[in-house]
C-alpha atoms as a PDB file:
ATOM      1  CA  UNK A   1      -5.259  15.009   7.588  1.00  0.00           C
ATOM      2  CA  UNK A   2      -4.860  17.633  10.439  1.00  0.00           C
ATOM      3  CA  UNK A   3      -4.524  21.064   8.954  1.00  0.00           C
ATOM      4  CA  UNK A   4      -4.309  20.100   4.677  1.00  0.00           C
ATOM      5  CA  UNK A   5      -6.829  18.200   2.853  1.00  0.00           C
ATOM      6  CA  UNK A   6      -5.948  14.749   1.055  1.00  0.00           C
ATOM      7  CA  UNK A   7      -7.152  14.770  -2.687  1.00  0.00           C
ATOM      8  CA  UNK A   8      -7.110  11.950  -4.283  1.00  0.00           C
ATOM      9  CA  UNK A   9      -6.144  11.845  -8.253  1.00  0.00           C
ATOM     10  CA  UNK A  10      -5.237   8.744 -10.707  1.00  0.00           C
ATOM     11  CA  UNK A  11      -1.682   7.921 -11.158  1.00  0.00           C
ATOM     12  CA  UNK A  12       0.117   9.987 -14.048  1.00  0.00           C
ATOM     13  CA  UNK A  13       3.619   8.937 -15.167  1.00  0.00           C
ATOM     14  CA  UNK A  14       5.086  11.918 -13.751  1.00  0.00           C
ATOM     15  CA  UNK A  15       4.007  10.586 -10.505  1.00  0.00           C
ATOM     16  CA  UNK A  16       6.923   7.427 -10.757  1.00  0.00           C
ATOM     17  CA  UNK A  17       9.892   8.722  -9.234  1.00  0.00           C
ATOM     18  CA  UNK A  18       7.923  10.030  -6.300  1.00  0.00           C
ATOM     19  CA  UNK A  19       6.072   7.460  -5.947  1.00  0.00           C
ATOM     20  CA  UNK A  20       8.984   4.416  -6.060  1.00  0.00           C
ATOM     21  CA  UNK A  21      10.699   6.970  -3.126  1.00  0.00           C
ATOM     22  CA  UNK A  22       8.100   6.440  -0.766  1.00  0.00           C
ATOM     23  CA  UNK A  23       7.177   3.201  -1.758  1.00  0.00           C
ATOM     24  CA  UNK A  24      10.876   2.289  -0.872  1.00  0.00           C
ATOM     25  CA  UNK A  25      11.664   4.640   2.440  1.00  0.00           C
ATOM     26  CA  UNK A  26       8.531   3.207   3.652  1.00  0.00           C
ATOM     27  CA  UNK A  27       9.496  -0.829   2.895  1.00  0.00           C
ATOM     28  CA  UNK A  28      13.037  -0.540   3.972  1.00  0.00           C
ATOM     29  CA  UNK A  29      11.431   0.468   7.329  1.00  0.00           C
ATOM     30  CA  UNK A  30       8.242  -1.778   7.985  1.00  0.00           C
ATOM     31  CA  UNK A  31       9.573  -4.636   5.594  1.00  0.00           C
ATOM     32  CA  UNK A  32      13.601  -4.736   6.587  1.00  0.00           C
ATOM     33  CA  UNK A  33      13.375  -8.452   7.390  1.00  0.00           C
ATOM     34  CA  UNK A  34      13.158  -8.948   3.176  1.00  0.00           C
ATOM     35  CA  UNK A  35      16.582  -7.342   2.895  1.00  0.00           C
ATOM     36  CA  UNK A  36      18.123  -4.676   1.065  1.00  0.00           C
ATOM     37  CA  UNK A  37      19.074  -6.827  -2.454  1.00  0.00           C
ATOM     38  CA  UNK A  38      14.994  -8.293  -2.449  1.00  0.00           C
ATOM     39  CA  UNK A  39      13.988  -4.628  -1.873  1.00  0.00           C
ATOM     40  CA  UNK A  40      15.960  -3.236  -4.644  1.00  0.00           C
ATOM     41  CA  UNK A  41      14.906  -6.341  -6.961  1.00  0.00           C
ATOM     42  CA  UNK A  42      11.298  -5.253  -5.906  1.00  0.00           C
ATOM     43  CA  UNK A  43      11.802  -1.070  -6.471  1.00  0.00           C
ATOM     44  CA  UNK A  44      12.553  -2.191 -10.368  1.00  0.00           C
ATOM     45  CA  UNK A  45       9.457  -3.932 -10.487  1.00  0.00           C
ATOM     46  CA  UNK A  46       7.077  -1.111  -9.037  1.00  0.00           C
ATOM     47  CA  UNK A  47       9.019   1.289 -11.760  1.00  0.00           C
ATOM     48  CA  UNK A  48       8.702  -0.839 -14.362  1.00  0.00           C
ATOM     49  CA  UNK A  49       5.349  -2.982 -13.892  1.00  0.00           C
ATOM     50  CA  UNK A  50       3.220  -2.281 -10.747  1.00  0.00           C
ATOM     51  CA  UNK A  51       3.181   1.811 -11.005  1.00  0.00           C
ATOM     52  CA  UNK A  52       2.499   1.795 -15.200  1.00  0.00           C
ATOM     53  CA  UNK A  53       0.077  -0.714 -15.225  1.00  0.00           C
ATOM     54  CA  UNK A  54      -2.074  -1.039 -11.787  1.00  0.00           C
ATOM     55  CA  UNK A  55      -5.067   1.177 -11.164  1.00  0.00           C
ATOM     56  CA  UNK A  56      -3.162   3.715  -9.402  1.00  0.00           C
ATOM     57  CA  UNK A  57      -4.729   6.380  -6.757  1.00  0.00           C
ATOM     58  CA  UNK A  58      -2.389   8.704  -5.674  1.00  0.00           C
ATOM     59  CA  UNK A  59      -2.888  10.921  -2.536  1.00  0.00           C
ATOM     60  CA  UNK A  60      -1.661  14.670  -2.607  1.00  0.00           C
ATOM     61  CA  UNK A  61      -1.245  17.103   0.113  1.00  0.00           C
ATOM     62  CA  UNK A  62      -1.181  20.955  -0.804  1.00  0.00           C
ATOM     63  CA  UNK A  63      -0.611  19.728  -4.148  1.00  0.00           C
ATOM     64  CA  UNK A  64       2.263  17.045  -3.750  1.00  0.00           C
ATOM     65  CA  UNK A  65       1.714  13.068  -4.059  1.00  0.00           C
ATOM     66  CA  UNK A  66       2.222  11.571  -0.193  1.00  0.00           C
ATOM     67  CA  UNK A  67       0.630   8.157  -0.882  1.00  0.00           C
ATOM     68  CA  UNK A  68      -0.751   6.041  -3.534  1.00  0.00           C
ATOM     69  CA  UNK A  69      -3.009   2.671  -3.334  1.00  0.00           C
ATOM     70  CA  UNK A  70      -2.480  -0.182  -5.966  1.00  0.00           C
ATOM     71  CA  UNK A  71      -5.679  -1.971  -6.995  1.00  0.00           C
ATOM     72  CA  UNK A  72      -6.287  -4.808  -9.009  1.00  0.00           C
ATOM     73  CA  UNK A  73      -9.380  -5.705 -10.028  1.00  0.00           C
ATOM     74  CA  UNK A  74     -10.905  -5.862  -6.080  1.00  0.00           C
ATOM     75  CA  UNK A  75      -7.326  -6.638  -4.624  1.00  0.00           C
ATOM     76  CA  UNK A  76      -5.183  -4.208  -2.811  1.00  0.00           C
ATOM     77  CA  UNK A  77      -1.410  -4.996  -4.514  1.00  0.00           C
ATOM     78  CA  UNK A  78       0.276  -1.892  -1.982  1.00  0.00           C
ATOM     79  CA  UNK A  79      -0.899   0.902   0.261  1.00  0.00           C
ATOM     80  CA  UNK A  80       2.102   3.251   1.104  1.00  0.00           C
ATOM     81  CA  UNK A  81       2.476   7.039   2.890  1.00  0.00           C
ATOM     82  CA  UNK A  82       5.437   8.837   2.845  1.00  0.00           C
ATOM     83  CA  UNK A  83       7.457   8.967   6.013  1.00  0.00           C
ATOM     84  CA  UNK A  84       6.343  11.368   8.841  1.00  0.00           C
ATOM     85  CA  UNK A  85       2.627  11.341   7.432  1.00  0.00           C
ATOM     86  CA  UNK A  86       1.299   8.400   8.778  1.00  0.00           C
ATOM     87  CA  UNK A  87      -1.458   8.474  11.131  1.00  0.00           C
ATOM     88  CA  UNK A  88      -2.681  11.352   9.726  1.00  0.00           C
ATOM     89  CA  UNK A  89      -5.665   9.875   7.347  1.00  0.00           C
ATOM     90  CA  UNK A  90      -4.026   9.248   4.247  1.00  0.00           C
ATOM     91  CA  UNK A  91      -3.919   6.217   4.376  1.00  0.00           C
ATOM     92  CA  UNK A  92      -7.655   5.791   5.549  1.00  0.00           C
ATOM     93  CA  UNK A  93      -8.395   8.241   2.615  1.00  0.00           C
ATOM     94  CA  UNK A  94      -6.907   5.973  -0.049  1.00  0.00           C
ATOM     95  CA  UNK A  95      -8.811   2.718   1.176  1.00  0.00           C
ATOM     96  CA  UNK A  96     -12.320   4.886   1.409  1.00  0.00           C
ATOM     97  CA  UNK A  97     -11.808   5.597  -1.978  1.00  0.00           C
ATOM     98  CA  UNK A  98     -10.784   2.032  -3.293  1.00  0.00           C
ATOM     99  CA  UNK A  99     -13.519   0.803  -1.040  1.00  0.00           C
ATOM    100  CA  UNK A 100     -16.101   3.591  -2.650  1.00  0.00           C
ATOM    101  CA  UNK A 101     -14.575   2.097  -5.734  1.00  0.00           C
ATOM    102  CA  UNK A 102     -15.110  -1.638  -5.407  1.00  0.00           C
ATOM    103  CA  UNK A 103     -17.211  -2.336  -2.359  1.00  0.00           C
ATOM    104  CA  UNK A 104     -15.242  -5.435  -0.821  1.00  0.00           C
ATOM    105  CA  UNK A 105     -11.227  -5.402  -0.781  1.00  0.00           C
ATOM    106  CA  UNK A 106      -8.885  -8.097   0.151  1.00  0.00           C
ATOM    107  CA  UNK A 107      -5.141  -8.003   0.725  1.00  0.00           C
ATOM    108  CA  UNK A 108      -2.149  -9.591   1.639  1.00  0.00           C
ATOM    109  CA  UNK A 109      -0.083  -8.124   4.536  1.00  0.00           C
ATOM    110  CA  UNK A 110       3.202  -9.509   6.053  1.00  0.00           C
ATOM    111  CA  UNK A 111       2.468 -11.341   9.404  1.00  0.00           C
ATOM    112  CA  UNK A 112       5.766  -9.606  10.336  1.00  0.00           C
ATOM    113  CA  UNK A 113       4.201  -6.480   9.529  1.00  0.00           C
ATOM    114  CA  UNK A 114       2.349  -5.643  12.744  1.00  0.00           C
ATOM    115  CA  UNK A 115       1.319  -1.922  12.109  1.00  0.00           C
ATOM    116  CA  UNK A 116      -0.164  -2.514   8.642  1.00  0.00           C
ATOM    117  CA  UNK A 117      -2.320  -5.377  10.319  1.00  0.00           C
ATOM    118  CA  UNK A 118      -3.377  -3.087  12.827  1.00  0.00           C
ATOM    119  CA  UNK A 119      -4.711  -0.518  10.797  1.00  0.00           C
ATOM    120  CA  UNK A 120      -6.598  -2.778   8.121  1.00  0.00           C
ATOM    121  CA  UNK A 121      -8.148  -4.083  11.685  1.00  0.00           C
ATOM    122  CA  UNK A 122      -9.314  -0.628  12.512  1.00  0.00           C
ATOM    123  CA  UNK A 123     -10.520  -0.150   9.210  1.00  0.00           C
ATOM    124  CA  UNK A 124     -13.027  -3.533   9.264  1.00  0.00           C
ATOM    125  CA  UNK A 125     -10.659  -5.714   7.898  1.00  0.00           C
ATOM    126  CA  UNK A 126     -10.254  -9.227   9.420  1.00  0.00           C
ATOM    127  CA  UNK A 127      -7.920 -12.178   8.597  1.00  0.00           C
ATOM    128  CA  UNK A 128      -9.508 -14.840   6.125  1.00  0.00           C
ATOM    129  CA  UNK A 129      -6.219 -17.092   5.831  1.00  0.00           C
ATOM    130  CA  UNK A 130      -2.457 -17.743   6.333  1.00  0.00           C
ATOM    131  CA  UNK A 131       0.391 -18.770   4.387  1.00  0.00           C
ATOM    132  CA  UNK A 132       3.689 -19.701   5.542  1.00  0.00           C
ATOM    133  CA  UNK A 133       5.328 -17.883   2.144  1.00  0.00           C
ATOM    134  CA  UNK A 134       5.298 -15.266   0.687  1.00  0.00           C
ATOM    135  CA  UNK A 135       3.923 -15.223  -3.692  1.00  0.00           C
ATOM    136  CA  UNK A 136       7.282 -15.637  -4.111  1.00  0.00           C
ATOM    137  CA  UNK A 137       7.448 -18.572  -2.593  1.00  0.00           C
ATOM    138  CA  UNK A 138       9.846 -17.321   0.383  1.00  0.00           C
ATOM    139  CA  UNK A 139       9.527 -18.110   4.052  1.00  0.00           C
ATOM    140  CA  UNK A 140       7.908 -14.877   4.874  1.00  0.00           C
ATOM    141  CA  UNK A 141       4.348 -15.348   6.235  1.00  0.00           C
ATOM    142  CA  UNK A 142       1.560 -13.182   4.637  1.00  0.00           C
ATOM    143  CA  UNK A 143      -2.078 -12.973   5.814  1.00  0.00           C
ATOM    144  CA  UNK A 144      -5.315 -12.582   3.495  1.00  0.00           C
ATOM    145  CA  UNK A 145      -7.302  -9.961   4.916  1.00  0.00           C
ATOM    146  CA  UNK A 146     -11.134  -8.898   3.383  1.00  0.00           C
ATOM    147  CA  UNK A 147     -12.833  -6.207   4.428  1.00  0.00           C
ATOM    148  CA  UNK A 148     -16.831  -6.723   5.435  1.00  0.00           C
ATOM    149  CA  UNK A 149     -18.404  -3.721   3.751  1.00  0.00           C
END
């Protein structure tokens, strides 16, 4: 990141309100076409399951969380950077150290979601398969994506 290094620390409950912010500015932007009732439905779920019991990395900027991957096992469950600081390496950060982690990562991005799929490209990722729903069963269409590392 231009001007502030990223360090990268474990989740700590502290982190949750923080967290569920940006994990929620940044959906209601890049994943508007679920809707505002789905996203709420899903903010509970981060709060209550996803944040407390993932393997958590949280980014920090001059001391302050800005982003946070969610791993499980090998699997990337989220990968989100607060508005206004994407672009900037924190994301790339984050997957470095999941991949540093685990070796080989897959995930599941929106098809809809067309600057997410970029940036897993640029990062060696590449589409393995297609679904017409989402794990929820709902006509959103997600791709698998593994990275070749």
């Amino acid at each position: 990141m231009k001007n502030s290094e990223v360090v990268i620390r474990a989740y700590e409950a502290s982190d949750l309100e923080t967290l569920s912010t940006i994990w929620f500015e940044t959906s209601q932007r890049v994943h508007s076409f679920l809707g505002t009732e789905r996203l709420g439905e899903q903010r509970h779920l981060i709060e209550t399951v996803y944040l407390p019991d993932a393997e958590v990395w949280v980014a920090l900027c001059d001391g302050r969380p800005v982003g946070f991957i969610g791993l499980i096992d090998a699997f990337i469950g989220g990968l989100f950077v607060a508005q206004g600081l994407q672009g900037r390496g924190v994301g790339r950060a984050l997957v470095d150290h999941a991949m540093a982690l685990k070796g080989e990562l897959e995930l599941d991005v929106y098809a809809e979601n067309e600057g997410a799929r970029a940036f897993y490209e640029r990062l060696g990722f590449d589409e393995v398969s297609r679904q017409p729903q989402d794990d929820e069963g709902l006509p959103f269409e997600t791709i698998r994506m593994r990275n070749g590392r």
